[in-house]
N, C-alpha and C. Protein backbone atom coordinates (compact mmCIF):
# COMPACT_ATOMS: atom_id res chain seq x y z
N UNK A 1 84.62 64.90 103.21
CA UNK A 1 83.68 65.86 102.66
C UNK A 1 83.42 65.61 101.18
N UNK A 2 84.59 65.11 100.53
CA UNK A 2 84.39 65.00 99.25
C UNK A 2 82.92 63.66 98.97
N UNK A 3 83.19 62.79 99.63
CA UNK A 3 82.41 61.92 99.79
C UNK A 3 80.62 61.64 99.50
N UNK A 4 80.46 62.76 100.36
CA UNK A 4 79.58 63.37 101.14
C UNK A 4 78.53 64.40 99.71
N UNK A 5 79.74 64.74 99.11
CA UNK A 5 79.49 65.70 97.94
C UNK A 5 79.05 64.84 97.01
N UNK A 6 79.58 63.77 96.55
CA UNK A 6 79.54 62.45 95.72
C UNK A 6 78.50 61.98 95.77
N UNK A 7 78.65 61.34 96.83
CA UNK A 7 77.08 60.63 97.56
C UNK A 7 75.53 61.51 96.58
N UNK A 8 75.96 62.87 97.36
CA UNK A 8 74.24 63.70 97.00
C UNK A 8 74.08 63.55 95.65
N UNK A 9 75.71 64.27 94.70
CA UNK A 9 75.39 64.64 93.52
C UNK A 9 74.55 63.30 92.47
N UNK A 10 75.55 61.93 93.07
CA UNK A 10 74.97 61.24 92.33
C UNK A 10 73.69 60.66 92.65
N UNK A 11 72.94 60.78 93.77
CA UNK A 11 71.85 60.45 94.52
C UNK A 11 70.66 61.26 93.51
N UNK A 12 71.09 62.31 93.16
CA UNK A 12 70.02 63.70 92.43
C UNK A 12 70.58 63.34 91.16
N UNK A 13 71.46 62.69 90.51
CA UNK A 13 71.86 62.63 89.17
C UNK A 13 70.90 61.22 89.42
N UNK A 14 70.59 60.42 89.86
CA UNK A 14 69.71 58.89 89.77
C UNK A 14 68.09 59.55 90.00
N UNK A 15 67.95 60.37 90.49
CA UNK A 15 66.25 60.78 90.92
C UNK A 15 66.02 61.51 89.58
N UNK A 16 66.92 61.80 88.56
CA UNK A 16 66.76 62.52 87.17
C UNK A 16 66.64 64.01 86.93
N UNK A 17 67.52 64.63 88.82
CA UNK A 17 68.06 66.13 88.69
C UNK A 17 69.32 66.22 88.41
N UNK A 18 69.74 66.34 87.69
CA UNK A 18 70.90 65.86 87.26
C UNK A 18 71.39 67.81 87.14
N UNK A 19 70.82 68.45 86.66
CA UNK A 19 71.37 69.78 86.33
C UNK A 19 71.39 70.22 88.34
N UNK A 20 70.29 69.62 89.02
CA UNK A 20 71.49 70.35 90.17
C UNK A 20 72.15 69.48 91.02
N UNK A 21 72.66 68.00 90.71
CA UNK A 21 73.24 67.09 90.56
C UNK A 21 75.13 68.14 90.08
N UNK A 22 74.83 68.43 89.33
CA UNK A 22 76.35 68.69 88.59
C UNK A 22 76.79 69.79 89.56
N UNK A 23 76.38 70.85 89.59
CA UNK A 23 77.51 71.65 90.80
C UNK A 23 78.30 71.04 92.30
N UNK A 24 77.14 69.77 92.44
CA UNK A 24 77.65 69.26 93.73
C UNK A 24 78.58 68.32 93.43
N UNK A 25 78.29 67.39 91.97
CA UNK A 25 79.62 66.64 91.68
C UNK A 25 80.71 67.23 91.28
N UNK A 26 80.66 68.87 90.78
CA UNK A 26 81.71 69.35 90.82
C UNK A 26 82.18 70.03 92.10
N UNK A 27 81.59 69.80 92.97
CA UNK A 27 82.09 70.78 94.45
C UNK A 27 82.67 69.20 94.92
N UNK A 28 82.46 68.07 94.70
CA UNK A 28 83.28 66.75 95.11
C UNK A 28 84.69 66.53 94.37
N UNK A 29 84.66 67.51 93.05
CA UNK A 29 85.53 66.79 91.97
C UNK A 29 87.01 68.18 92.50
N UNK A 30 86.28 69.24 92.50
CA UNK A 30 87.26 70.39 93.49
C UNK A 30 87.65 70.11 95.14
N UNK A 31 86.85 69.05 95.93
CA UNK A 31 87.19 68.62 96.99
C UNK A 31 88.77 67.88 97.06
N UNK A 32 88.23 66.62 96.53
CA UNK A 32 89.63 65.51 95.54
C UNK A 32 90.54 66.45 95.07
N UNK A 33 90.06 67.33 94.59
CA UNK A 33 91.41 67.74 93.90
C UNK A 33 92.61 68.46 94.82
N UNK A 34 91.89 69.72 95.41
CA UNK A 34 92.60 69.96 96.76
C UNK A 34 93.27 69.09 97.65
N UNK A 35 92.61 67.76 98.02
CA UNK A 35 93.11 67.07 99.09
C UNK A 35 93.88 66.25 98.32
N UNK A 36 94.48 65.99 96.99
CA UNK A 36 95.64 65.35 96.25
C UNK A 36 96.27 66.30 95.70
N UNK A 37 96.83 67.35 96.16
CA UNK A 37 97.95 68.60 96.37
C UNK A 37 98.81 68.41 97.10
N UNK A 38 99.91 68.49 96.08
CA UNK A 38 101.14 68.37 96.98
C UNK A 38 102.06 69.55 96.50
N UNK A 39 102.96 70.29 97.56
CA UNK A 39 103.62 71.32 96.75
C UNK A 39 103.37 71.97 95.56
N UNK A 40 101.62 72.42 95.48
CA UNK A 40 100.99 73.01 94.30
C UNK A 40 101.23 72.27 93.42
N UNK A 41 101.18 71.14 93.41
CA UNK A 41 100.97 70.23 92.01
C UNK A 41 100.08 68.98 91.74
N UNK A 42 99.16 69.01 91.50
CA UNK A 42 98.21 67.77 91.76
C UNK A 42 98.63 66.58 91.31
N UNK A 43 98.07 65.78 91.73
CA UNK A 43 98.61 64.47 92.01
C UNK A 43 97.47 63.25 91.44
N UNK A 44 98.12 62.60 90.39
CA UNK A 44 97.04 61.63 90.09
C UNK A 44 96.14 60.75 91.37
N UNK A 45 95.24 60.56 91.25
CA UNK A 45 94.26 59.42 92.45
C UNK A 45 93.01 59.33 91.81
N UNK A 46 93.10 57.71 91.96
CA UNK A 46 91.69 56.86 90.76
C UNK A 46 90.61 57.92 91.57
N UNK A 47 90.37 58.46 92.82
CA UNK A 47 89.20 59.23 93.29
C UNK A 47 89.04 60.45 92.30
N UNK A 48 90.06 60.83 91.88
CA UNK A 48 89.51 62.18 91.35
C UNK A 48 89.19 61.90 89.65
N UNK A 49 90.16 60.61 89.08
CA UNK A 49 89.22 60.27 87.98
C UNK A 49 87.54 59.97 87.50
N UNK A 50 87.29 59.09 89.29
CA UNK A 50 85.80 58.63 89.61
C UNK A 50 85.35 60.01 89.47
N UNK A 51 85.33 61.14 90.16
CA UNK A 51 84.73 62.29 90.04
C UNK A 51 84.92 63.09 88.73
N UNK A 52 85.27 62.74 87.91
CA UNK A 52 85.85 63.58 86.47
C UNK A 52 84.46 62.59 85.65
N UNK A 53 84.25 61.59 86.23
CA UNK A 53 83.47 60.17 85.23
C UNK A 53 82.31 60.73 85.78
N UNK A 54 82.04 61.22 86.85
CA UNK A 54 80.48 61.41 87.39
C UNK A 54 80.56 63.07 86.42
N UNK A 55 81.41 63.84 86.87
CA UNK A 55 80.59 65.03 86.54
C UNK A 55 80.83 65.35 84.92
N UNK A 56 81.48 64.51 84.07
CA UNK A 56 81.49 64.15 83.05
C UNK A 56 79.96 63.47 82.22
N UNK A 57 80.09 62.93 83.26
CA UNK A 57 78.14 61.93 82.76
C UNK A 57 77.13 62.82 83.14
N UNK A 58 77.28 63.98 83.96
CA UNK A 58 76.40 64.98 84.41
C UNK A 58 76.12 65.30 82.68
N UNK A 59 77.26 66.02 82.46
CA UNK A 59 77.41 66.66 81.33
C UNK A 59 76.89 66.01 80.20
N UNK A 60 77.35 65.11 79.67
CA UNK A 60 76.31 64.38 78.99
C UNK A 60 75.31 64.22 78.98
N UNK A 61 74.72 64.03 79.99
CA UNK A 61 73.25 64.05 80.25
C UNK A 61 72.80 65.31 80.00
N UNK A 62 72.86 66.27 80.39
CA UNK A 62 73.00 67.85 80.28
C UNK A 62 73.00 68.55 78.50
N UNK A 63 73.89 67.29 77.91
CA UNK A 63 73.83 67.87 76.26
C UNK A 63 75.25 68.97 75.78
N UNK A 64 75.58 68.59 76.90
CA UNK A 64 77.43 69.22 76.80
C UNK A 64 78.45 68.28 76.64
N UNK A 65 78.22 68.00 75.35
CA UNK A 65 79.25 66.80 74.79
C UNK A 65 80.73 67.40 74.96
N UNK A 66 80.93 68.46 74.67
CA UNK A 66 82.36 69.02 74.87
C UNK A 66 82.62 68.82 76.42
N UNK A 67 82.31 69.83 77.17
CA UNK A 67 82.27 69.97 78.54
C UNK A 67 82.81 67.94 79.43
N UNK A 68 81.67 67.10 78.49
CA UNK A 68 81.56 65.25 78.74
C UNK A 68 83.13 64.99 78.64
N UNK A 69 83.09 65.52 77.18
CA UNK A 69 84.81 65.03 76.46
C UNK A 69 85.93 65.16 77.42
N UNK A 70 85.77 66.24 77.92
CA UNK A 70 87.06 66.88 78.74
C UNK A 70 86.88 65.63 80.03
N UNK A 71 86.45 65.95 80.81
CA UNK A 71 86.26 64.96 81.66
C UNK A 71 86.02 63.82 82.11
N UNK A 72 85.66 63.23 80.67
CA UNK A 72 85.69 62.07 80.62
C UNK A 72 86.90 61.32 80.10
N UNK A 73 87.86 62.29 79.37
CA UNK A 73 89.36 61.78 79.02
C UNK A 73 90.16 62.45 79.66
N UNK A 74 90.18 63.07 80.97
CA UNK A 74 90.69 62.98 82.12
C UNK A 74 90.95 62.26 82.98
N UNK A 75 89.21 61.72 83.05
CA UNK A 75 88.92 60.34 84.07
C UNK A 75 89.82 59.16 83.07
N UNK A 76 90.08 58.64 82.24
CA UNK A 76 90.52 57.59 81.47
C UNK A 76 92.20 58.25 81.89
N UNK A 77 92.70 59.25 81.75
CA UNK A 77 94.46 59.50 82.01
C UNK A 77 94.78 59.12 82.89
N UNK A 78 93.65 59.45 84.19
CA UNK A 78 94.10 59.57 85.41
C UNK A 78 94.59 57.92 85.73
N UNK A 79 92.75 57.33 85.32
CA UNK A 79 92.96 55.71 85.64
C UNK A 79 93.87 54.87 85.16
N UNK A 80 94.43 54.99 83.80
CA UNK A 80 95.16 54.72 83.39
C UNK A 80 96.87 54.89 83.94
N UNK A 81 96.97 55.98 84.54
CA UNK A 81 97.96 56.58 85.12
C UNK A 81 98.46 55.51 86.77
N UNK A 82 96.96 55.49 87.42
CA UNK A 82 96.93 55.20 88.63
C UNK A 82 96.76 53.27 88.69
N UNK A 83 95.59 52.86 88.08
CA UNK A 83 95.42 51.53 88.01
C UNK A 83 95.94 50.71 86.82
N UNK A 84 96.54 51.23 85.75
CA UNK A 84 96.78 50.31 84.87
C UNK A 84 95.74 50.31 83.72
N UNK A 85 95.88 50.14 82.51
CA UNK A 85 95.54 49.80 81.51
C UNK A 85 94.36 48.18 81.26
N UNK A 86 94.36 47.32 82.11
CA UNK A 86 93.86 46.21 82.08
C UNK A 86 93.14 46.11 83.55
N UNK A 87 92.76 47.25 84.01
CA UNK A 87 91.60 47.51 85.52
C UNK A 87 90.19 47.55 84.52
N UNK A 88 89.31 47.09 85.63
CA UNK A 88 87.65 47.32 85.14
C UNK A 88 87.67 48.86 85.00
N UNK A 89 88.56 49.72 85.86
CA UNK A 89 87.79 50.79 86.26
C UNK A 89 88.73 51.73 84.96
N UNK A 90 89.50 51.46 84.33
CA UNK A 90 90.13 51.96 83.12
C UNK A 90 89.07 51.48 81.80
N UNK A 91 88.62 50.27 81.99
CA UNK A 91 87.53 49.39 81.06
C UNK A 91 86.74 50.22 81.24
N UNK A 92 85.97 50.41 82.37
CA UNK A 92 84.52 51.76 82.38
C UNK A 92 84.75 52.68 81.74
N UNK A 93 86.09 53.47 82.04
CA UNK A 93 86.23 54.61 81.39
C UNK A 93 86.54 54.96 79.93
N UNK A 94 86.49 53.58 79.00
CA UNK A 94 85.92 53.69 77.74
C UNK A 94 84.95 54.33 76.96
């Protein structure tokens, strides 16, 4: 389902709806997050960084540099956490 959520948000964040683009990348980024729960404690996974980087770039786009910040140095902990320091996908999240 999370997928599914991903797919649209960023499908409408590329057609240049991006403001209703962002509730659905955040209904993907609350999907991930739930399904990497363990004993009420979330759990790093490069998926839920990818979704912190999309609805992060929502935000930016949007003109919510704060709102960007947060989630975009989330997405960089997580990847960093999960793939390593010397991954492309830690490099993106520069």
């Amino acid at each position: 389902r999370g997928g599914i959520y991903m797919g649209l948000g960023l499908v409408r964040d590329r057609l240049g709806r991006t403001k209703e683009a962002l509730p659905i990348l955040q209904q993907a980024l609350e999907h991930y997050q739930q399904e990497h729960t363990r004993d009420y404690a979330q759990l790093d996974a490069s998926i839920i960084a990818k979704a912190h980087m999309s609805v992060g770039k929502a935000h930016e786009k949007l003109g919510d540099a704060a709102a960007a910040a947060k989630h975009m140095s989330e997405a960089l902990r997580i990847f960093k956490a999960t793939v390593g320091d010397t991954s492309p996908l830690t490099a993106h999240a520069l």
